[in-house]
C-alpha atoms as a PDB file:
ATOM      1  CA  UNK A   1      57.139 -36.443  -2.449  1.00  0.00           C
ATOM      2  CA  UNK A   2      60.225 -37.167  -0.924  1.00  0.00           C
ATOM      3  CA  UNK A   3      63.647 -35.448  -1.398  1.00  0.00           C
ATOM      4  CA  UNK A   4      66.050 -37.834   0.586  1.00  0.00           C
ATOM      5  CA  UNK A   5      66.636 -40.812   1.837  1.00  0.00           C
ATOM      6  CA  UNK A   6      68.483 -40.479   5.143  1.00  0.00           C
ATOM      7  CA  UNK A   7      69.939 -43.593   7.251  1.00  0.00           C
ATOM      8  CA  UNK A   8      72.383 -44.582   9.999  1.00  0.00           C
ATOM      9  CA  UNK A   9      73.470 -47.650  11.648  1.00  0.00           C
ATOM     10  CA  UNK A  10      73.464 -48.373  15.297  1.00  0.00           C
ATOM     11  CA  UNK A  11      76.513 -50.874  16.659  1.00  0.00           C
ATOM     12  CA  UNK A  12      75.524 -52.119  19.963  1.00  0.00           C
ATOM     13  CA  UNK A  13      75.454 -55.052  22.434  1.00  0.00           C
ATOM     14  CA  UNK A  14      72.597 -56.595  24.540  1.00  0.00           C
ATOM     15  CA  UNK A  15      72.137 -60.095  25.717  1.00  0.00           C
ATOM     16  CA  UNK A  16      68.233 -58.369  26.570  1.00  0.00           C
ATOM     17  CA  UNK A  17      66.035 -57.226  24.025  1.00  0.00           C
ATOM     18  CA  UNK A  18      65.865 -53.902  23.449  1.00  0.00           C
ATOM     19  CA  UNK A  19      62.419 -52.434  24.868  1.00  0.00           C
ATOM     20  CA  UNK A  20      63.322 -48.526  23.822  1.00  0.00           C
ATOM     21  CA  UNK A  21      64.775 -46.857  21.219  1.00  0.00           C
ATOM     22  CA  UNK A  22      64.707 -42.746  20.011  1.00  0.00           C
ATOM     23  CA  UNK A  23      66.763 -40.762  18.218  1.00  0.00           C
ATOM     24  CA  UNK A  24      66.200 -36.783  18.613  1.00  0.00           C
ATOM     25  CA  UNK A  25      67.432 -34.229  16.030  1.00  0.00           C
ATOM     26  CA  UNK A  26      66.800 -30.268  15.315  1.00  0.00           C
ATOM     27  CA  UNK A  27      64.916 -29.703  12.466  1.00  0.00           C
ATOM     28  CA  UNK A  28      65.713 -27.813  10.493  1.00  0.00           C
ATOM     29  CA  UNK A  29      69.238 -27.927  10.984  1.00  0.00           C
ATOM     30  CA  UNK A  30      70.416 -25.027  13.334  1.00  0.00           C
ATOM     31  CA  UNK A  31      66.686 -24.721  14.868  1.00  0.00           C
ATOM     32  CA  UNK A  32      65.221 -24.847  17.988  1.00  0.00           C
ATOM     33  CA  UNK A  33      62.727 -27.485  17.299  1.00  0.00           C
ATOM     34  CA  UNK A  34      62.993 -30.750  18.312  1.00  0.00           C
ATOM     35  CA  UNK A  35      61.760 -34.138  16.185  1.00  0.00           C
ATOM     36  CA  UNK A  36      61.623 -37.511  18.364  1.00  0.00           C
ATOM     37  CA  UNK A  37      61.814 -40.352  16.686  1.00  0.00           C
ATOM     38  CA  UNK A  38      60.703 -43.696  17.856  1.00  0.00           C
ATOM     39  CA  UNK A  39      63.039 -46.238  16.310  1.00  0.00           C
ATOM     40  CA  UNK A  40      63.085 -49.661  18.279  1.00  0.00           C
ATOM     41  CA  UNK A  41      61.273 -51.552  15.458  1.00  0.00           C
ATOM     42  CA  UNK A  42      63.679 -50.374  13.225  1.00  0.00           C
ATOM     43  CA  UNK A  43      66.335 -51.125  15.179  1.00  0.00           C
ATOM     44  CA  UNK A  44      65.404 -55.255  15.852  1.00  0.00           C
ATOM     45  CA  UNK A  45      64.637 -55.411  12.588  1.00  0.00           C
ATOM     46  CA  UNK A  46      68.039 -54.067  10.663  1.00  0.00           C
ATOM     47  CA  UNK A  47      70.092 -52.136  13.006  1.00  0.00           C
ATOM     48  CA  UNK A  48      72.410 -51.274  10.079  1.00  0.00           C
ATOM     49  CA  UNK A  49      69.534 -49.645   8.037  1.00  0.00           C
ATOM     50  CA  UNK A  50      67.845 -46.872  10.471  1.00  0.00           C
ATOM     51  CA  UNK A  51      65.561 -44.462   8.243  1.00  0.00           C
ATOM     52  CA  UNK A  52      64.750 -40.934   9.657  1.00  0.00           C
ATOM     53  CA  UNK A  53      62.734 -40.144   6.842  1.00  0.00           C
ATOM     54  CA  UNK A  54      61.046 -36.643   7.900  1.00  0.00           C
ATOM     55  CA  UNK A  55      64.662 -34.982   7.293  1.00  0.00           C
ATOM     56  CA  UNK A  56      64.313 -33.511   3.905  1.00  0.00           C
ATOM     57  CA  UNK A  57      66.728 -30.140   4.099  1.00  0.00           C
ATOM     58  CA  UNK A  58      70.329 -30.149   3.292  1.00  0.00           C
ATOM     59  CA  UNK A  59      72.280 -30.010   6.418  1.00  0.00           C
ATOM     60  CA  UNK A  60      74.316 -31.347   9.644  1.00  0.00           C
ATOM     61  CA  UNK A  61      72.275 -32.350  12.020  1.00  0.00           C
ATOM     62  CA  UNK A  62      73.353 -33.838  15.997  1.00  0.00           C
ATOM     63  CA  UNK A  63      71.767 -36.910  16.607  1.00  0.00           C
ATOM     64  CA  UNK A  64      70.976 -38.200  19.673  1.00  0.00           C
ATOM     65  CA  UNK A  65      70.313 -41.882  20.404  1.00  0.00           C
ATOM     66  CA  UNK A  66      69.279 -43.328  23.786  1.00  0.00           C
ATOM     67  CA  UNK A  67      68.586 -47.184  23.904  1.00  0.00           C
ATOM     68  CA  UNK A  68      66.727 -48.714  26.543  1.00  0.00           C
ATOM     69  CA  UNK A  69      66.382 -52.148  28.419  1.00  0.00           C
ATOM     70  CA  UNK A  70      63.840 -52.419  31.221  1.00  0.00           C
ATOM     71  CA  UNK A  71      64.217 -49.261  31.805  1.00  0.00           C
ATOM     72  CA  UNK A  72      68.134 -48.841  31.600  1.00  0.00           C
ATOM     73  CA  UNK A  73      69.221 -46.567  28.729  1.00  0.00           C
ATOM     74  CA  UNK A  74      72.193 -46.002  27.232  1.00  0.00           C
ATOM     75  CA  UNK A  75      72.770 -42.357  25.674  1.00  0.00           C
ATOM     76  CA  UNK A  76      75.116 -41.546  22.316  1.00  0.00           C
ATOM     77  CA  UNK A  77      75.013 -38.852  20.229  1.00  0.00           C
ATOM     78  CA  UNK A  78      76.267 -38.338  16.653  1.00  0.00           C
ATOM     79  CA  UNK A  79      76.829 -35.951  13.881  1.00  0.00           C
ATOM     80  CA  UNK A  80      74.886 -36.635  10.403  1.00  0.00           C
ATOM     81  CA  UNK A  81      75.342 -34.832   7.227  1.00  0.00           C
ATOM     82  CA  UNK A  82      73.161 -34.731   4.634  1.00  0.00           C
ATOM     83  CA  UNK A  83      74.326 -33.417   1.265  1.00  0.00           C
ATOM     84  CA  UNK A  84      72.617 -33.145  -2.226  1.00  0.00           C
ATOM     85  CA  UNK A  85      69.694 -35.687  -2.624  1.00  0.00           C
ATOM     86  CA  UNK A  86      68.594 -37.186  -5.300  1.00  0.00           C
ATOM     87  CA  UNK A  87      71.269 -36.685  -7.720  1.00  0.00           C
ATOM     88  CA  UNK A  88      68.891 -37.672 -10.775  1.00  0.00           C
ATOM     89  CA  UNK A  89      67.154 -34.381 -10.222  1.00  0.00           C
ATOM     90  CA  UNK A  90      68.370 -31.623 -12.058  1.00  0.00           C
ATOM     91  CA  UNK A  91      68.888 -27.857 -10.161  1.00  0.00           C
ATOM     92  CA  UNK A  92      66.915 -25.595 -13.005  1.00  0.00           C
ATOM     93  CA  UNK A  93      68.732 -22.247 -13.279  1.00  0.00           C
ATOM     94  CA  UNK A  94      67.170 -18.733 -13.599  1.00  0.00           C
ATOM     95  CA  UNK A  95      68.641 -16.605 -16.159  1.00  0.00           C
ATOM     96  CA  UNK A  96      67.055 -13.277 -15.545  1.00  0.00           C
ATOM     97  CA  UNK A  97      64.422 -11.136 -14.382  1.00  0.00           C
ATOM     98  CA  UNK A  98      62.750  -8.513 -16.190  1.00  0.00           C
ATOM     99  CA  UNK A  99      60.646  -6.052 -14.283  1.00  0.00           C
ATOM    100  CA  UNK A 100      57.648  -4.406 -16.066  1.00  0.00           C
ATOM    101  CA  UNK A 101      54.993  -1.978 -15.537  1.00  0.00           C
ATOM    102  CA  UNK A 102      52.319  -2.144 -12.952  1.00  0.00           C
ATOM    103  CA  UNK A 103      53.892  -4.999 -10.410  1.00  0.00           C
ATOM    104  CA  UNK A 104      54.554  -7.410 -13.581  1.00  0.00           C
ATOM    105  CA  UNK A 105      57.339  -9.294 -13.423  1.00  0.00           C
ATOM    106  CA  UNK A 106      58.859 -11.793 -15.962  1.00  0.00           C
ATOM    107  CA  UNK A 107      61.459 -14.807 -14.871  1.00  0.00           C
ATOM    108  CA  UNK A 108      63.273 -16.622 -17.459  1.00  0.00           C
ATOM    109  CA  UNK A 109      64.437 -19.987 -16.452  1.00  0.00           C
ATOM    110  CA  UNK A 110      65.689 -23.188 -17.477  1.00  0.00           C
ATOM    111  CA  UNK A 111      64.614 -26.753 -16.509  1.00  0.00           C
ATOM    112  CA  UNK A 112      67.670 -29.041 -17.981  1.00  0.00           C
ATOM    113  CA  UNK A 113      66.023 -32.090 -18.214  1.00  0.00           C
ATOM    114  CA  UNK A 114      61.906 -32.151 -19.343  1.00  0.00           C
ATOM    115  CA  UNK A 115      61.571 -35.593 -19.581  1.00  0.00           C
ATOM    116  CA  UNK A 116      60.765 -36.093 -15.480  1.00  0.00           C
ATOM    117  CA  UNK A 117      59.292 -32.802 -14.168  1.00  0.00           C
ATOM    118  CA  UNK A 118      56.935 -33.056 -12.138  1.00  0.00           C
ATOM    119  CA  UNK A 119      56.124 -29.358 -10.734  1.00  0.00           C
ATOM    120  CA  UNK A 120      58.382 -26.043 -10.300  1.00  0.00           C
ATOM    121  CA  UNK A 121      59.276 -24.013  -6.810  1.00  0.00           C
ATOM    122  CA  UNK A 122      60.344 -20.355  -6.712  1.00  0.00           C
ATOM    123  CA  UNK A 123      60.070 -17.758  -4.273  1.00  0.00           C
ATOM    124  CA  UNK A 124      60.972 -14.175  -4.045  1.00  0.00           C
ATOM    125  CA  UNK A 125      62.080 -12.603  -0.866  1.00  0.00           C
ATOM    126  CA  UNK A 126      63.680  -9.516   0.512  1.00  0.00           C
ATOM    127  CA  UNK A 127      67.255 -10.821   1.826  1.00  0.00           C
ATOM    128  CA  UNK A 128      69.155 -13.811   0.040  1.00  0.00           C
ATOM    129  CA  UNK A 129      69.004 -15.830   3.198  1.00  0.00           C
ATOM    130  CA  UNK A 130      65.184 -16.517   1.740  1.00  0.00           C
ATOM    131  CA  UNK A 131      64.115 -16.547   5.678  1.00  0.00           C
ATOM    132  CA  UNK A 132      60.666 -17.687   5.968  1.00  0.00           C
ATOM    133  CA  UNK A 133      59.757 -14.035   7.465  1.00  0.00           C
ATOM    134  CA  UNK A 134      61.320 -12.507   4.197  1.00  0.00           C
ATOM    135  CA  UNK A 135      59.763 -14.523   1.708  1.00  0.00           C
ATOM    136  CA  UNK A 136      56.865 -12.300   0.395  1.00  0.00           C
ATOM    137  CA  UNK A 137      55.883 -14.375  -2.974  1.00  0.00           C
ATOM    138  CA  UNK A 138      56.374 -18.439  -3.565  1.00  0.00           C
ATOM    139  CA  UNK A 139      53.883 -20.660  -5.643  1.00  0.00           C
ATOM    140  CA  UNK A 140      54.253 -24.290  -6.764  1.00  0.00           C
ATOM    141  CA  UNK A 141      53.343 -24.617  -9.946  1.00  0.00           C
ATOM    142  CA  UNK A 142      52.448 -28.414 -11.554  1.00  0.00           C
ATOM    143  CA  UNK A 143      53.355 -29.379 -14.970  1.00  0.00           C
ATOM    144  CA  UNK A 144      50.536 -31.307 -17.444  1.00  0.00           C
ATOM    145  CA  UNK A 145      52.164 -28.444 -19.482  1.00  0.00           C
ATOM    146  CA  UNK A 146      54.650 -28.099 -21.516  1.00  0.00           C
ATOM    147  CA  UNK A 147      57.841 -26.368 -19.682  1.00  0.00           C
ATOM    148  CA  UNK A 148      58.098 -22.591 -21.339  1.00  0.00           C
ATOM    149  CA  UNK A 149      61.016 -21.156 -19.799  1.00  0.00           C
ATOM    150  CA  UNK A 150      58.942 -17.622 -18.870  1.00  0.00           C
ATOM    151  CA  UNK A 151      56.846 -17.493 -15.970  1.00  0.00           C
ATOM    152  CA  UNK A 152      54.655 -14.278 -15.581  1.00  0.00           C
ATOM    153  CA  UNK A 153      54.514 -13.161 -11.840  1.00  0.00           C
ATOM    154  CA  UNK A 154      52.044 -10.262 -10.968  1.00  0.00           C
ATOM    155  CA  UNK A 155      53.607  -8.431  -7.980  1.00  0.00           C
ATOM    156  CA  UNK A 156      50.756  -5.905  -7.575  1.00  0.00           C
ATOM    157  CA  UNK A 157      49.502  -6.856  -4.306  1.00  0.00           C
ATOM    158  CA  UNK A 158      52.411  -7.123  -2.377  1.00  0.00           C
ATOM    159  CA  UNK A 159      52.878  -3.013  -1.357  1.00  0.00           C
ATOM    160  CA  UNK A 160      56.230  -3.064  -1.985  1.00  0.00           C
ATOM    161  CA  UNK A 161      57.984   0.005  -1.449  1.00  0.00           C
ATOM    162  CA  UNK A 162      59.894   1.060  -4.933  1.00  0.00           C
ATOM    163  CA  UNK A 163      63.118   0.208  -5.911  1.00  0.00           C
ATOM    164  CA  UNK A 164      63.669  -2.314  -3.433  1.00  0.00           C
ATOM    165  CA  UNK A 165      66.214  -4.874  -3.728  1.00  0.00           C
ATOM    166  CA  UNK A 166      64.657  -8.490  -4.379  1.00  0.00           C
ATOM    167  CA  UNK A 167      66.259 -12.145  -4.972  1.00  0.00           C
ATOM    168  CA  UNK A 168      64.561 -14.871  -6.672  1.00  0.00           C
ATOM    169  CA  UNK A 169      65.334 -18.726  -6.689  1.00  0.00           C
ATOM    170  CA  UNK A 170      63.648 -22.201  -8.358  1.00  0.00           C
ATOM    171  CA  UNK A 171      63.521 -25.778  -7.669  1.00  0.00           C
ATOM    172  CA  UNK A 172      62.347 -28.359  -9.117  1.00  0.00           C
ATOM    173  CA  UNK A 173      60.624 -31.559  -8.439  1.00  0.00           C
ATOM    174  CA  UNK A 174      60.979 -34.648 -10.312  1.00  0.00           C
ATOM    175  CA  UNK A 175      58.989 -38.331 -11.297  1.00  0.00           C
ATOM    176  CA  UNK A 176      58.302 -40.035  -9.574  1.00  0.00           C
ATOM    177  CA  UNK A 177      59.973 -38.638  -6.492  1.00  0.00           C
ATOM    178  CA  UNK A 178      62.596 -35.855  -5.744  1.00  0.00           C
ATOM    179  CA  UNK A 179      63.466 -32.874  -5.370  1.00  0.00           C
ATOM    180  CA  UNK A 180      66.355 -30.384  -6.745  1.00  0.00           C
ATOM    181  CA  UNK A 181      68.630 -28.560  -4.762  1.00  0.00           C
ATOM    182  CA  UNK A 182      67.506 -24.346  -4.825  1.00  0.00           C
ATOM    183  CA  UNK A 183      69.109 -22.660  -7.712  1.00  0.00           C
ATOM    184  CA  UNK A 184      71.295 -19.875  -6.822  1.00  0.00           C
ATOM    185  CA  UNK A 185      69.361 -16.789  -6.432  1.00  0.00           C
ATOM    186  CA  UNK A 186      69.407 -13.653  -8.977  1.00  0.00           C
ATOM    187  CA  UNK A 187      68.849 -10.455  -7.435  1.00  0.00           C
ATOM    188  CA  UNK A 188      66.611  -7.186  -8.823  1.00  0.00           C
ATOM    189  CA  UNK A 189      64.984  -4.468  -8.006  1.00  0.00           C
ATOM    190  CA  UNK A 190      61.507  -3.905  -7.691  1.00  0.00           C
ATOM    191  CA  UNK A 191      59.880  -1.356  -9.808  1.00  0.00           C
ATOM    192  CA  UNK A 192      57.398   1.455  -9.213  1.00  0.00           C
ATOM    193  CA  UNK A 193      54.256  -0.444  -8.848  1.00  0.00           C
ATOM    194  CA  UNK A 194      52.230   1.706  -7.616  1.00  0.00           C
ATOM    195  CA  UNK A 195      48.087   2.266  -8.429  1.00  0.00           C
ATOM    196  CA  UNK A 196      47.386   5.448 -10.565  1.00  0.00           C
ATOM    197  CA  UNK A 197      44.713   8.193  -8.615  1.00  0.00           C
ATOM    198  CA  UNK A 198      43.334  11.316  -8.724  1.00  0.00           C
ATOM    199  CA  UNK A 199      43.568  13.334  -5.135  1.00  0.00           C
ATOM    200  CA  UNK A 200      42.384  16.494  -3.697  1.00  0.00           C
ATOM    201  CA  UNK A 201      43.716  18.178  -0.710  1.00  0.00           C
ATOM    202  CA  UNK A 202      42.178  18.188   3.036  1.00  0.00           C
ATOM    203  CA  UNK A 203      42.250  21.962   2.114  1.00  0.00           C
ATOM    204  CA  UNK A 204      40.065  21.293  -0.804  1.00  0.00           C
ATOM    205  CA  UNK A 205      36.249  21.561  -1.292  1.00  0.00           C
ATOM    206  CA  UNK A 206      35.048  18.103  -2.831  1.00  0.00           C
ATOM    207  CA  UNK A 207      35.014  18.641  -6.356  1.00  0.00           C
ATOM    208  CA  UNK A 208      33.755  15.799  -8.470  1.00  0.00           C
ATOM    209  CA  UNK A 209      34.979  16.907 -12.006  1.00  0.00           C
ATOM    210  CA  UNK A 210      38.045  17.664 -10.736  1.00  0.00           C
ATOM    211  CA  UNK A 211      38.517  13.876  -9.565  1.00  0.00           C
ATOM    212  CA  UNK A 212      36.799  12.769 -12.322  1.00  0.00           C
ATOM    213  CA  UNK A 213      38.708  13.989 -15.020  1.00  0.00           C
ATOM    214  CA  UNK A 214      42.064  15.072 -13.068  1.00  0.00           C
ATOM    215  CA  UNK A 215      41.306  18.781 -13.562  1.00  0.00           C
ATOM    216  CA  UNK A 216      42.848  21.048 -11.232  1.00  0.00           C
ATOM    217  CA  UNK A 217      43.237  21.649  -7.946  1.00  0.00           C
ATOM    218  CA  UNK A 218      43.288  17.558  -8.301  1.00  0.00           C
ATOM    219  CA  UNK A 219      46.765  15.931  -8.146  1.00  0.00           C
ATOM    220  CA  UNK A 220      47.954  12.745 -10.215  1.00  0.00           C
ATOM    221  CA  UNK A 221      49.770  10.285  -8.223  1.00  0.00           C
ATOM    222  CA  UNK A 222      50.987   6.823  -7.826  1.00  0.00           C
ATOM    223  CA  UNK A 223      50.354   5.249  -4.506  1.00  0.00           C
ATOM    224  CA  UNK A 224      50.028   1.318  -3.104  1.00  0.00           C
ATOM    225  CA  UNK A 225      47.388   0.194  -0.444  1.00  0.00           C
ATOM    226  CA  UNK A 226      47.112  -2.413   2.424  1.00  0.00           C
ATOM    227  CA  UNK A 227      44.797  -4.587   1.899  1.00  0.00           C
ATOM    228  CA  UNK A 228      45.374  -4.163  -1.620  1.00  0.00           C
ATOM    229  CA  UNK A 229      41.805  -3.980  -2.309  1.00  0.00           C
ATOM    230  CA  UNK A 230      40.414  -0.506  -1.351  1.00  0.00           C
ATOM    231  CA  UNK A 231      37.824  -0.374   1.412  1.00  0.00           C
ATOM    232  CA  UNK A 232      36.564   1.334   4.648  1.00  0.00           C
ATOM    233  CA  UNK A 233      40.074   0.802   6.575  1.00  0.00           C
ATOM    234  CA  UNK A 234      42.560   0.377   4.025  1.00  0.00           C
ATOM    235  CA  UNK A 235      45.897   2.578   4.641  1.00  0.00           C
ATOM    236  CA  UNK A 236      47.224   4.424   1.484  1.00  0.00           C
ATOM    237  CA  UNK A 237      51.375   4.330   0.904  1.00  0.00           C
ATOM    238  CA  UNK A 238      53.337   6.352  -1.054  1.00  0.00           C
ATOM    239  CA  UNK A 239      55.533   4.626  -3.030  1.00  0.00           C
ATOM    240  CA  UNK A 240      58.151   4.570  -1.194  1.00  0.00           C
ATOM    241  CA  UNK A 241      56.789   2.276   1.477  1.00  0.00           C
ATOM    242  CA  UNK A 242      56.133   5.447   3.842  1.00  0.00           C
ATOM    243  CA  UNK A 243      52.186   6.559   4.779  1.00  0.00           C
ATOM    244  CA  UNK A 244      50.787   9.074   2.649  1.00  0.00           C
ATOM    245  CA  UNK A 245      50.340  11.811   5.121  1.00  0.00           C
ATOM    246  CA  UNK A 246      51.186  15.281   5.582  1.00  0.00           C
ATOM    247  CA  UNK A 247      55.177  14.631   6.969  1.00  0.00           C
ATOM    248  CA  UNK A 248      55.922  12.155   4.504  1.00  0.00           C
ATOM    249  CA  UNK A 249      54.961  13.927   1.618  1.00  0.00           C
ATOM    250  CA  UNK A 250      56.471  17.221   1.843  1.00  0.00           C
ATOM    251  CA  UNK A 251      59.614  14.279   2.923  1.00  0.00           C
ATOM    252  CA  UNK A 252      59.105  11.916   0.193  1.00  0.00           C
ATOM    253  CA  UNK A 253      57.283  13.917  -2.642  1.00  0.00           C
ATOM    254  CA  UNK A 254      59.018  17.173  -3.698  1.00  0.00           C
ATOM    255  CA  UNK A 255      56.579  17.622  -6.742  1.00  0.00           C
ATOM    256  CA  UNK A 256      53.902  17.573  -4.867  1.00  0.00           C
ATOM    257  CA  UNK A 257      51.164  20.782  -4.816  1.00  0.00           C
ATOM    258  CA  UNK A 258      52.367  22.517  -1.802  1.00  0.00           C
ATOM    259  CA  UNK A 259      48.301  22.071  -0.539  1.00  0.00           C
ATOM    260  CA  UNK A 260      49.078  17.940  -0.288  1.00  0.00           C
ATOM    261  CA  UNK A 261      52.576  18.764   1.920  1.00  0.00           C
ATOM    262  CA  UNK A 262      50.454  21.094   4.322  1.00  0.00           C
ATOM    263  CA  UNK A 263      46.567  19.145   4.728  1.00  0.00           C
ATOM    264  CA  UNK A 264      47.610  15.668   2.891  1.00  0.00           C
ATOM    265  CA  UNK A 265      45.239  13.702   0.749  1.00  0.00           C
ATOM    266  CA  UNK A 266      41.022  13.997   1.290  1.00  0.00           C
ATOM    267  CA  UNK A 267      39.790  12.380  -1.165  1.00  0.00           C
ATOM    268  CA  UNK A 268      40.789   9.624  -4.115  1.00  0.00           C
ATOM    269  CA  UNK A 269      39.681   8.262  -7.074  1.00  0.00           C
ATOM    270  CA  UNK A 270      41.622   5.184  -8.436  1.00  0.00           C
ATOM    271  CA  UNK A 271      42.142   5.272 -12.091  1.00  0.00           C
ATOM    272  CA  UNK A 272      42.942   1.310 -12.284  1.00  0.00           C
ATOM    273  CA  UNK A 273      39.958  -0.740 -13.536  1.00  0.00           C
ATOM    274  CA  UNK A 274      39.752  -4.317 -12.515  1.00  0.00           C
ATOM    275  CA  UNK A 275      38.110  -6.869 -10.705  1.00  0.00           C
ATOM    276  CA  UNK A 276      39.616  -5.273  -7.324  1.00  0.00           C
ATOM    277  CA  UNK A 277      39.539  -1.503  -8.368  1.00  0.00           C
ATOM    278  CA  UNK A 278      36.156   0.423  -9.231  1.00  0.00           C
ATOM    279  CA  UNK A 279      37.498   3.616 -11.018  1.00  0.00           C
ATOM    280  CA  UNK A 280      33.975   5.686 -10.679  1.00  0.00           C
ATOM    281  CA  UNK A 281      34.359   5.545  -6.884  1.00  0.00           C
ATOM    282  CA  UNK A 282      35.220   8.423  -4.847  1.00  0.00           C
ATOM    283  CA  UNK A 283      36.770   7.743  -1.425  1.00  0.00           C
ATOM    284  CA  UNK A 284      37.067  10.213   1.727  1.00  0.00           C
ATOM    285  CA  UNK A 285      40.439   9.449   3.577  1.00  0.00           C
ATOM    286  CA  UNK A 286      41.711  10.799   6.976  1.00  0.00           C
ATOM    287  CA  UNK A 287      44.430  12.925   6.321  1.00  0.00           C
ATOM    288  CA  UNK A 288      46.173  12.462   9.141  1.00  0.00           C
ATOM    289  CA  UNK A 289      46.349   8.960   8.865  1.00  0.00           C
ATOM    290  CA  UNK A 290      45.980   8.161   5.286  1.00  0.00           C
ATOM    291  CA  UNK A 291      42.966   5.827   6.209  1.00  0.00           C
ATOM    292  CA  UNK A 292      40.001   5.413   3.941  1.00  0.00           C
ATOM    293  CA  UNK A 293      36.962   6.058   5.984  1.00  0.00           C
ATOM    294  CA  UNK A 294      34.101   6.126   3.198  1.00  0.00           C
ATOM    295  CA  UNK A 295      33.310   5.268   0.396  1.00  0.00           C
ATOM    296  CA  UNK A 296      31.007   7.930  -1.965  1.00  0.00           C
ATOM    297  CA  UNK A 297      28.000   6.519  -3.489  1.00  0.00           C
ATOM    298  CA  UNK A 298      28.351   8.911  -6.163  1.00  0.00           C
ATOM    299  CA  UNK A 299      30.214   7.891  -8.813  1.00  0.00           C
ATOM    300  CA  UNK A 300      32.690   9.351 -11.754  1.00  0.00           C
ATOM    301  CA  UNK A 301      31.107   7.982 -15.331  1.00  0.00           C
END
């Protein structure tokens, strides 16, 4: 699905027939990568009418055209700008964000015209410049539906620290080719998405009521994982972003039992219940590192 339609011409003179032609442009604009383009077909055919049609991003790029003859070439280079493409394809618009519980969010948007949508863009990322290393969420999403102006994101795996400041943009892309411009972005911040558990201490004795039913010494807590999906491995965050051992909670969690600041977390139980979380599972961590190691056959019921 195509975005623009880029040409140029070429003006030249020959009284041979050219045997080479290239043009070589960064792309994207600004980058270090280089696209060569063979052109000499296009250029006997309609000199006036050169297509580069893998340049689909707004920009100015420097082109640079070498014609040959026999092995003589003839260099010239050129600036190209490419604007907003494909007028007849409206820029939707988001209007807000609202940030929910548990790593929901909910983006209300608007598509101005219906009548030619084809599919809808967005991505979230960590610093307006929406650099490909910042982007942490983007999903195409295609339309045999009828546009509904909320889209339901679920944020919960991405172990983002709390409170941290996201921006969100849309596009859209149009029948039967096209696509928008990016909306501007709307910034928010990200909640406290954290997953529910019950800990105990490495200063503890393993006490399954107490994790089972959040008795004390056990200590309710919010925390996020990577992967997101507890196993043998995974590393356990405080909210914050920060590793949930010893220095960073006595740092980070001023509430916490003064046990947790000193020895750090043993053992968890995760009180979510889902398809990734088992909440009758009891799992041994490193306290020093805030790895799981193992994972307790016995269960909480």
């Amino acid at each position: 699905m195509e975005k623009c339609d880029v040409s140029f011409k070429i003006q030249y003179q020959s009284s041979e027939t050219i045997t080479d032609a290239s043009v070589k442009y960064n792309y994207p604009p600004g980058s270090t990568n280089v696209e060569t383009v063979d052109i000499r077909n296009a250029v006997l055919q309609d000199s006036n009418s050169i297509k580069l049609p893998g340049i689909q991003e707004v920009g100015t790029y420097n082109l640079d055209v070498e014609l040959g003859v026999n092995g003589v070439v003839a260099k010239s280079n050129a600036t190209l700008n490419v604007g907003g493409c494909s007028s007849s394809c409206e820029t939707p618009k988001v209007l807000d964000v609202k940030v929910l519980e548990d790593g929901q969010l909910v983006m209300n948007y608007v598509v101005f015209n219906t009548s030619n949508l084809a599919a809808l863009e967005y991505q979230i990322a960590k610093d307006p410049a929406f650099k490909d290393e910042d982007i942490i969420y983007s999903k195409v999403g295609f339309s045999d539906v009828s546009y509904t102006q909320f889209e339901n994101i679920d944020m919960r795996n991405g172990n983002i620290p709390d409170k941290t400041p996201l921006y969100i943009r849309i596009r859209k892309y149009c029948r039967p080719n096209g696509i928008s411009e990016w909306s501007d972005f709307v910034k928010f911040d990200s909640g406290i998405w954290g997953v529910e558990a019950y800990c105990l201490s490495g200063v503890d004795d393993l006490n399954r009521d107490s994790l089972c039913f959040g008795t004390s010494p056990a200590w309710k807590m919010k925390v996020t994982l990577s992967p997101f999906r507890p196993g043998i491995g995974s590393l356990i965050y405080l909210t914050n972003g920060m590793l949930a051992i010893p220095d960073n909670i006595r740092e980070f969690e001023q509430n916490a039992p003064e046990n947790f600041k000193k020895s750090g977390i043993r053992w968890i139980r995760f009180l979510r219940s889902d398809s990734e979380f088992n909440p009758g599972l009891i799992y041994w961590v490193d306290p020093q590192s805030a790895e799981i190691q193992r994972i307790d056959e016995d269960q909480c019921y």
